[in-house]
C-alpha atoms as a PDB file:
ATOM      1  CA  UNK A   1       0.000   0.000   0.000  1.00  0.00           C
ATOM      2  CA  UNK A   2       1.713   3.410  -0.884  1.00  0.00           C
ATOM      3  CA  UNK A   3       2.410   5.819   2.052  1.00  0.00           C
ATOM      4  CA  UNK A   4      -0.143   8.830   3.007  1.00  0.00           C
ATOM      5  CA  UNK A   5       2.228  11.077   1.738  1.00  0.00           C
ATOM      6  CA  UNK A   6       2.065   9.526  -2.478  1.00  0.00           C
ATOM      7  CA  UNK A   7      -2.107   9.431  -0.934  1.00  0.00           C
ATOM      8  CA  UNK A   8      -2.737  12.676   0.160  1.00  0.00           C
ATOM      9  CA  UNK A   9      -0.360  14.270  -3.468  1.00  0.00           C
ATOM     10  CA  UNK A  10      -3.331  12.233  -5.378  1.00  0.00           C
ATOM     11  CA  UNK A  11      -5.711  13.386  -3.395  1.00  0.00           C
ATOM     12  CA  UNK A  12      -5.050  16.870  -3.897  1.00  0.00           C
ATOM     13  CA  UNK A  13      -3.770  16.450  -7.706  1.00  0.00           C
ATOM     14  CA  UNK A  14      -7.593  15.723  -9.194  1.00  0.00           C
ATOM     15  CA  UNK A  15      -5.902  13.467 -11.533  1.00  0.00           C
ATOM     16  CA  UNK A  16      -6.747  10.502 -10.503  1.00  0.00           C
ATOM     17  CA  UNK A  17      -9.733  10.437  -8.817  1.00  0.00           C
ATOM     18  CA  UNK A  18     -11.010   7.569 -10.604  1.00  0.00           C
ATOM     19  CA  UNK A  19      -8.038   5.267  -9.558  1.00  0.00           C
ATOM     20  CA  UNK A  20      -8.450   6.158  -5.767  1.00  0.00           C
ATOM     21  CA  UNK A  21      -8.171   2.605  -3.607  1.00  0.00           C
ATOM     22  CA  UNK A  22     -11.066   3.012  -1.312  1.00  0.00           C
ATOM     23  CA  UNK A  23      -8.690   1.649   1.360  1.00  0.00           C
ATOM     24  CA  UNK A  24      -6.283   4.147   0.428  1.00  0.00           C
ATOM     25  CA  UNK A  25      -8.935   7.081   1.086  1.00  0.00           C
ATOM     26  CA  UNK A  26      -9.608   5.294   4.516  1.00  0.00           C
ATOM     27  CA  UNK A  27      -6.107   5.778   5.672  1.00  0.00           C
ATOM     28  CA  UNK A  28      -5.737   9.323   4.466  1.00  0.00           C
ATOM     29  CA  UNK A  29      -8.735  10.254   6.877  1.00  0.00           C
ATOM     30  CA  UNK A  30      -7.563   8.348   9.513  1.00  0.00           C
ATOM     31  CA  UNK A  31      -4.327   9.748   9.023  1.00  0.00           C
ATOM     32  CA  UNK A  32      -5.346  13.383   9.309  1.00  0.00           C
ATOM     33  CA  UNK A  33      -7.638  12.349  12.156  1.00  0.00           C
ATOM     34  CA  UNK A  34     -10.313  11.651  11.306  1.00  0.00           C
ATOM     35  CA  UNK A  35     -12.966   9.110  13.320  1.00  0.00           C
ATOM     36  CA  UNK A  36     -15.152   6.516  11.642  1.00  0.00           C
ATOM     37  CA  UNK A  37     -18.250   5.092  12.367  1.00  0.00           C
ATOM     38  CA  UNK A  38     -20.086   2.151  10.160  1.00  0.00           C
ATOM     39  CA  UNK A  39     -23.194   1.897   8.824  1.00  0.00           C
ATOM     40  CA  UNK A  40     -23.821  -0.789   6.416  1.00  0.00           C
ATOM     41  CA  UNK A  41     -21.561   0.110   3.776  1.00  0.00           C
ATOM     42  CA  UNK A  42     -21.415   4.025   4.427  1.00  0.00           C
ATOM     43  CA  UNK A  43     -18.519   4.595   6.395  1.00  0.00           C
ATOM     44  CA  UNK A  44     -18.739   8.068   8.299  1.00  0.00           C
ATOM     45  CA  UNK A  45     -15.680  10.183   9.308  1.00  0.00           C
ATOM     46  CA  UNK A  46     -16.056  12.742  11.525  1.00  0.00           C
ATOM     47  CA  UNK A  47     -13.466  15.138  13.206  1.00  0.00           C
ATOM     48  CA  UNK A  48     -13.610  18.074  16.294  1.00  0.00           C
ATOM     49  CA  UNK A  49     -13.095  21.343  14.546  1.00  0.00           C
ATOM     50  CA  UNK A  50     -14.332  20.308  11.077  1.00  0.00           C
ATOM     51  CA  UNK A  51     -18.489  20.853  10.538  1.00  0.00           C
ATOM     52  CA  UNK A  52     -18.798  18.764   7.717  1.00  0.00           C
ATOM     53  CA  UNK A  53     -19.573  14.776   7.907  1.00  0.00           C
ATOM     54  CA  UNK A  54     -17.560  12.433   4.953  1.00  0.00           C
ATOM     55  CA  UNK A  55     -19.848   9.967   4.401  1.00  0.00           C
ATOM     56  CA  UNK A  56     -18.117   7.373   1.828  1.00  0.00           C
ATOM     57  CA  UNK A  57     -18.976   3.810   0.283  1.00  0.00           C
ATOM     58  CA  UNK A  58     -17.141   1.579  -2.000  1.00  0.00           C
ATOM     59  CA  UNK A  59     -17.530   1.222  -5.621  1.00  0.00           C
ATOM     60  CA  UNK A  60     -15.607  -2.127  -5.783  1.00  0.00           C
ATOM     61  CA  UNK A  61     -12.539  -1.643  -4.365  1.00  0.00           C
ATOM     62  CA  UNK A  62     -12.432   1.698  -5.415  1.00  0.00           C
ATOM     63  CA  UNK A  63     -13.676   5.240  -3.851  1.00  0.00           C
ATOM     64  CA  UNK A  64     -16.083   7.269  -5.661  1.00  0.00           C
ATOM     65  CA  UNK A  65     -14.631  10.074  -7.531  1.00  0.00           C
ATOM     66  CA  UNK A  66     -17.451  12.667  -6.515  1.00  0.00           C
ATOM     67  CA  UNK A  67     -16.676  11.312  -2.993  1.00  0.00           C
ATOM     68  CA  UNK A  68     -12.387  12.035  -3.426  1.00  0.00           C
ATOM     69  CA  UNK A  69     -12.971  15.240  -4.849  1.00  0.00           C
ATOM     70  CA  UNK A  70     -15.495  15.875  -1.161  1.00  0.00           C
ATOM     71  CA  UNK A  71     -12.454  14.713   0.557  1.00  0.00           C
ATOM     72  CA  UNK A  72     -10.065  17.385  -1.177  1.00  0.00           C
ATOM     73  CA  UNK A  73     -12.197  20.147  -0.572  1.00  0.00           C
ATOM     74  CA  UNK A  74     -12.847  19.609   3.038  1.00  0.00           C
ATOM     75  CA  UNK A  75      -8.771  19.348   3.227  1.00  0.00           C
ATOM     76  CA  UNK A  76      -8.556  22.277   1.317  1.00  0.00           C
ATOM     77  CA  UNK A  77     -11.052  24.476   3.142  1.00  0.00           C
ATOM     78  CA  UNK A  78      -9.409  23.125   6.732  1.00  0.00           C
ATOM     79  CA  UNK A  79      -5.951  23.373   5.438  1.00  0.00           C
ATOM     80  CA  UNK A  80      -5.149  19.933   6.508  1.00  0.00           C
ATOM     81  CA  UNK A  81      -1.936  18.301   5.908  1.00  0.00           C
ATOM     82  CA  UNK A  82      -0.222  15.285   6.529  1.00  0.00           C
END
């Protein structure tokens, strides 16, 4: 699995939101602190400080691209980094 830091630069490139590992987007939250709760298949991340909930499913083994590019903007607007 490739570290946050090649993660979070793919993340935040919008290139390559269609080749996002679901598992990959997990650990990026997780590494910028995010909680999660489960629900079914919707996995909910949550954070103190941030007002917006990141609620994500799997396409496969793959993360949604409308669902990366929520991710990025949410890092972007918090000014997040790993």
């Amino acid at each position: 699995m490739p570290a946050v830091d090649k993660i979070f630069f793919e993340v935040m490139s919008g290139s390559k939101d269609n080749n996002i590992r679901f598992s990959e987007l997990q650990k990026l939250l997780e590494t910028l602190g995010f909680s999660c709760r489960i629900k079914g298949d919707h996995f909910i991340y949550y954070k103190n400080g941030v007002d917006e909930i990141i609620n994500i499913q799997p396409s496969g083994n793959k993360a949604k691209p409308y669902q990366v590019k929520q991710v990025r903007n949410i890092i972007l607007k918090y000014q997040m980094e790993v």
